[in-house]
N, C-alpha and C. Protein backbone atom coordinates (compact mmCIF):
# COMPACT_ATOMS: atom_id res chain seq x y z
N UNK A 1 -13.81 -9.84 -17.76
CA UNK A 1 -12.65 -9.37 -17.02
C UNK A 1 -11.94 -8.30 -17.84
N UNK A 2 -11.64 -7.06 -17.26
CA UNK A 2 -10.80 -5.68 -17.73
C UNK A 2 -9.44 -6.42 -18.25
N UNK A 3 -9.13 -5.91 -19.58
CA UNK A 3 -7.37 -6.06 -19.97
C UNK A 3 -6.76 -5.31 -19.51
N UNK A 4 -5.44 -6.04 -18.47
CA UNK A 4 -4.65 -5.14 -18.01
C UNK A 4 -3.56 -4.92 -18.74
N UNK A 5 -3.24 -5.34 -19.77
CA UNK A 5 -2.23 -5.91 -20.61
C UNK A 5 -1.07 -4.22 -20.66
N UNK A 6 -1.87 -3.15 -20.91
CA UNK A 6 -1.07 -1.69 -20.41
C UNK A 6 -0.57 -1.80 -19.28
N UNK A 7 -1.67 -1.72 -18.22
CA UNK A 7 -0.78 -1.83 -16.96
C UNK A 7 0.38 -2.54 -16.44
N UNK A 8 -0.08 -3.88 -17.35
CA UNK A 8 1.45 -4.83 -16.78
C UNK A 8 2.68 -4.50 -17.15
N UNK A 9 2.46 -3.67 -18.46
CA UNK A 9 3.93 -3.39 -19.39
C UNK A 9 4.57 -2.43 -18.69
N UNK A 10 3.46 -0.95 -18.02
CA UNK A 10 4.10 -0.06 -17.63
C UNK A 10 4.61 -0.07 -16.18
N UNK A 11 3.58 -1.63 -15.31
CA UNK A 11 4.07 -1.73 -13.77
C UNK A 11 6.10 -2.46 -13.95
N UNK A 12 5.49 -2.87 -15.32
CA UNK A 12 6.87 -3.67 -15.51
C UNK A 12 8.37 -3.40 -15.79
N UNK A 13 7.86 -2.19 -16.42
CA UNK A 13 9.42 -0.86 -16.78
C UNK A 13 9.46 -0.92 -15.83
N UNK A 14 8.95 -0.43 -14.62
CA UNK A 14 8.82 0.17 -13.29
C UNK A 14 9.60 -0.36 -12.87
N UNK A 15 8.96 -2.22 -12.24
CA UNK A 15 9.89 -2.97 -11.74
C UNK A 15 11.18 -2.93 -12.06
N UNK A 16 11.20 -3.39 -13.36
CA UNK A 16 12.71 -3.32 -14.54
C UNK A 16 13.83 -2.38 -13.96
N UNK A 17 13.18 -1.25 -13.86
CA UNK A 17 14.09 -0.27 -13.46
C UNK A 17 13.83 0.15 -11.64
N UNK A 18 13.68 -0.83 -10.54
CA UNK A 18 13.73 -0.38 -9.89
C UNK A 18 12.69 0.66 -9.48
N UNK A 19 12.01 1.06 -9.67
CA UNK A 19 11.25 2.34 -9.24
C UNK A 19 10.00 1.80 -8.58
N UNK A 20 9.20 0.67 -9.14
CA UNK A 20 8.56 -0.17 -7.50
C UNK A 20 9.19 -1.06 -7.26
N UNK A 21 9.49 -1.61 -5.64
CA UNK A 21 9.92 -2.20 -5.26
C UNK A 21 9.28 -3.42 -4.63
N UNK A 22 9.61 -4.44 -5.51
CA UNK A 22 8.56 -5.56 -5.51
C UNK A 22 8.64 -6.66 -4.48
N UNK A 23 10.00 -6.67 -3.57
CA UNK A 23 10.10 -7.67 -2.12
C UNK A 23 10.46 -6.97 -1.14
N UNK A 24 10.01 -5.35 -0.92
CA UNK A 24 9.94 -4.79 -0.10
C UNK A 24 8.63 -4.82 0.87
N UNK A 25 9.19 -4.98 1.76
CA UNK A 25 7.77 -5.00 3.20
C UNK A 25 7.52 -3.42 3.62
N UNK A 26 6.28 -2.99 4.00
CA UNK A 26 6.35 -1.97 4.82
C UNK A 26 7.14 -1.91 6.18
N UNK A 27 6.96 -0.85 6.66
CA UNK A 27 7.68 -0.50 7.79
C UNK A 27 6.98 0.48 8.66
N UNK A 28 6.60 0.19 10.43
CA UNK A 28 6.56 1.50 10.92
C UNK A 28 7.79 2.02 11.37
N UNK A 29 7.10 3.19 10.82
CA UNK A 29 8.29 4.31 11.18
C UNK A 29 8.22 5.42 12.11
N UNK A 30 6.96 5.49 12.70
CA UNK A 30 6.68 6.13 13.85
C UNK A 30 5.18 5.52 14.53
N UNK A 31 4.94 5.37 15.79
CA UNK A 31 4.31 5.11 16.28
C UNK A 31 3.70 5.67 17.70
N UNK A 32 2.09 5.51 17.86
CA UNK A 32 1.95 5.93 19.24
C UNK A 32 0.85 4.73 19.85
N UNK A 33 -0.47 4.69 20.67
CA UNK A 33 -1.05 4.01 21.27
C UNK A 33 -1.92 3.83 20.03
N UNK A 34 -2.39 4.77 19.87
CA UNK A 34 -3.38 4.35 18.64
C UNK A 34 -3.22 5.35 17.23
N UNK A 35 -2.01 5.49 17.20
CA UNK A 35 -1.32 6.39 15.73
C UNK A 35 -0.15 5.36 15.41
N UNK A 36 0.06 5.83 13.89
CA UNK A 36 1.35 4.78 13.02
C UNK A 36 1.32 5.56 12.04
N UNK A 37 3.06 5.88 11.70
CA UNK A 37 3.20 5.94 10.40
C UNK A 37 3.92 4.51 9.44
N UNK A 38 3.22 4.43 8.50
CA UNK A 38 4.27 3.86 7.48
C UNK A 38 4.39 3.57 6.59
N UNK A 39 6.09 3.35 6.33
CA UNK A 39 6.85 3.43 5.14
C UNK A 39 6.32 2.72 4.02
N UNK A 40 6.11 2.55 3.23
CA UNK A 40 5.57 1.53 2.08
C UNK A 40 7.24 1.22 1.16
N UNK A 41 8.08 2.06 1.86
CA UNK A 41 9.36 1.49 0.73
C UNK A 41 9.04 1.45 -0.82
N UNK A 42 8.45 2.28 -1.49
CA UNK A 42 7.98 2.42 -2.46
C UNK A 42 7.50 0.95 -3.14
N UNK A 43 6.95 0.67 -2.33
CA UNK A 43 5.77 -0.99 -3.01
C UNK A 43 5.17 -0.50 -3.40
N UNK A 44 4.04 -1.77 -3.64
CA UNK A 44 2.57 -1.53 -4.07
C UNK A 44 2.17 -0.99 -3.32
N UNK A 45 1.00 -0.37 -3.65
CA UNK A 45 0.63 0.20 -2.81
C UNK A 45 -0.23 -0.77 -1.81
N UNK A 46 -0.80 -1.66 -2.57
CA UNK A 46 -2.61 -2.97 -1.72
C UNK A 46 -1.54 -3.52 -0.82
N UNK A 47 -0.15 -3.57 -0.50
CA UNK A 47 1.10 -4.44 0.53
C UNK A 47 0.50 -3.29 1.82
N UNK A 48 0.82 -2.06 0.91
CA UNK A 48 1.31 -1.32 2.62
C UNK A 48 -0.09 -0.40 3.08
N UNK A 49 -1.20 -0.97 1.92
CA UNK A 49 -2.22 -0.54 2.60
C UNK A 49 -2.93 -1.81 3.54
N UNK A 50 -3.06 -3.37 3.13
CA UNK A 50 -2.89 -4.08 3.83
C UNK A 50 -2.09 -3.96 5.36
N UNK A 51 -1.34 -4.06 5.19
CA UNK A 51 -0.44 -3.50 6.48
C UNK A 51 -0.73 -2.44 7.44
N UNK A 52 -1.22 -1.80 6.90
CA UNK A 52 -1.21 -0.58 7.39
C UNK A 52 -2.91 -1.09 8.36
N UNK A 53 -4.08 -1.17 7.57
CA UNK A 53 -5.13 -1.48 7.84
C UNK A 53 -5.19 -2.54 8.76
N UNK A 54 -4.16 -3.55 8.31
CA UNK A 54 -4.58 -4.83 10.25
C UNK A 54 -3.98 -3.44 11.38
N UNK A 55 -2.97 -3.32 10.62
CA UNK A 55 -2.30 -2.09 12.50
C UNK A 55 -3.30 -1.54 12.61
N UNK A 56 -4.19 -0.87 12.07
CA UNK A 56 -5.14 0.05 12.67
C UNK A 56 -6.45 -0.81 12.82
N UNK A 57 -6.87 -1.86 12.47
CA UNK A 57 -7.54 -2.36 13.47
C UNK A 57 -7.10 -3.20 14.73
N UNK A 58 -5.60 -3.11 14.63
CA UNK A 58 -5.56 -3.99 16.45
C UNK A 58 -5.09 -2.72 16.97
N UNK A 59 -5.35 -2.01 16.52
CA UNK A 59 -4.64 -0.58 17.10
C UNK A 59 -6.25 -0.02 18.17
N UNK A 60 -6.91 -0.20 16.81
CA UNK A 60 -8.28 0.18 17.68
C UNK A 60 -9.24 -0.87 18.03
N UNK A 61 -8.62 -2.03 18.16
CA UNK A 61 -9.28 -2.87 19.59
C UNK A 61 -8.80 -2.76 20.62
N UNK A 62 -7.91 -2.21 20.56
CA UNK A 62 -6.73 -2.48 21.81
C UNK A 62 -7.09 -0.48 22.59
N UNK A 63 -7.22 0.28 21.34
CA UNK A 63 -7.59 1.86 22.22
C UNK A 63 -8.73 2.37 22.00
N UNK A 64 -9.93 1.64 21.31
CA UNK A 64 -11.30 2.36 20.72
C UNK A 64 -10.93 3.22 19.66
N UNK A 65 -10.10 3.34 19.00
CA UNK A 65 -9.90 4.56 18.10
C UNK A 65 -8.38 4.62 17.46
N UNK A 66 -8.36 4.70 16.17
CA UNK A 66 -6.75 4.07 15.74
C UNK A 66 -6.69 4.88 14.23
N UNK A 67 -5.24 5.73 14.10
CA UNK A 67 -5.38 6.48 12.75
C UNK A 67 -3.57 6.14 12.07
N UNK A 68 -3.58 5.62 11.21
CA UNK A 68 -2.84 4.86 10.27
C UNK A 68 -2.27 5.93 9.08
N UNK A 69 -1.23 6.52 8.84
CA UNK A 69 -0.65 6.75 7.63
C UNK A 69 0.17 5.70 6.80
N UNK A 70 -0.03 6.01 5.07
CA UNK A 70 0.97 5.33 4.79
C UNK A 70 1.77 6.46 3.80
N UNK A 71 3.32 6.32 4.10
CA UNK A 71 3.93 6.95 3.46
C UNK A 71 4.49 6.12 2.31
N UNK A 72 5.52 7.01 1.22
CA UNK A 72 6.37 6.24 0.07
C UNK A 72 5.83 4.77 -0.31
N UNK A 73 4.99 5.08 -1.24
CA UNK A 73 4.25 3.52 -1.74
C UNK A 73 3.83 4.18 -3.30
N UNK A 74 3.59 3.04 -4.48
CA UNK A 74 2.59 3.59 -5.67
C UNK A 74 1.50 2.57 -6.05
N UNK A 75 0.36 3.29 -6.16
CA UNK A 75 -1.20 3.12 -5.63
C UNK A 75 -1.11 2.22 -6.95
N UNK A 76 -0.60 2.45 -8.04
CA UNK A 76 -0.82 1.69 -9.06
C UNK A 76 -2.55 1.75 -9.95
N UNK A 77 -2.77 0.34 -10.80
CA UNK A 77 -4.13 0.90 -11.49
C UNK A 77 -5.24 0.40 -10.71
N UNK A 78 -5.70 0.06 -9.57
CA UNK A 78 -6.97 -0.49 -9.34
C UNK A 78 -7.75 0.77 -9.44
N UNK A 79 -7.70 2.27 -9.09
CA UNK A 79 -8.28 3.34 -9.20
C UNK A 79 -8.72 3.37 -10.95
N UNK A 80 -7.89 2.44 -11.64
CA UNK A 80 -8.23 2.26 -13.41
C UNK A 80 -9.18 1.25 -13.80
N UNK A 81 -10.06 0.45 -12.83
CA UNK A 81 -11.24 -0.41 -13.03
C UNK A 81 -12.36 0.32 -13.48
N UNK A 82 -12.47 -0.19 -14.45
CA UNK A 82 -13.79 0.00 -15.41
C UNK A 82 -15.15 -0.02 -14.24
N UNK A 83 -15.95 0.89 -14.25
CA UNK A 83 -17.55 0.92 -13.40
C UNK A 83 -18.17 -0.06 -12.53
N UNK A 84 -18.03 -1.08 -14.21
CA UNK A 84 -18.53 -2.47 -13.83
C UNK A 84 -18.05 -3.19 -12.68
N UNK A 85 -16.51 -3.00 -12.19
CA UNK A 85 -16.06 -3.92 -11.85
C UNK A 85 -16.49 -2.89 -10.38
C-alpha cells in the first residue's frame, strides 16, 4: 500500500484552514433533460464526482444520452497513485 502520509498533512492544512470543504454536499446548479451542472462547493473532489456520475446515469436511462459537469471541487491525490496501483 502507497504512503499517503504527505497527502494527509497537506489535505489537512487545507481542511484546517477552510479551503476544502469537508461536510459540504454537491449541488445542481443548472439543469436540463439530459444536461447538469454541478457545484462541488469546493469538496473532494470523488463526493461531487460520485454525484455527479449517478445524475448522469439516471439522466441517461431516463433520455438515452446524459452530459454532467462538475464545477468548484479539488481533485486531490488519487491522480498521485503509484503505476502499480
Amino acid at each position: 500500500m502507497p504512503d499517503f502520509s504527505a497527502e494527509k498533512e497537506e489535505h489537512g492544512g487545507k481542511i484546517g484552514w477552510g479551503v476544502v470543504g469537508v461536510n459540504r454536499q454537491p449541488e445542481v446548479v443548472r439543469e436540463s433533460a439530459c444536461t447538469a451542472t454541478v457545484d462541488g462547493k469546493q469538496g473532494f473532489g470523488a463526493v461531487g464526482a460520485t454525484f455527479a456520475t449517478k445524475l448522469a446515469i439516471q439522466k441517461a436511462l431516463a433520455e438515452g444520452l446524459a452530459s454532467v459537469a462538475v464545477k468548484y471541487h479539488k481533485w486531490g491525490t488519487p491522480a498521485k497513485l503509484p503505476a502499480r496501483y
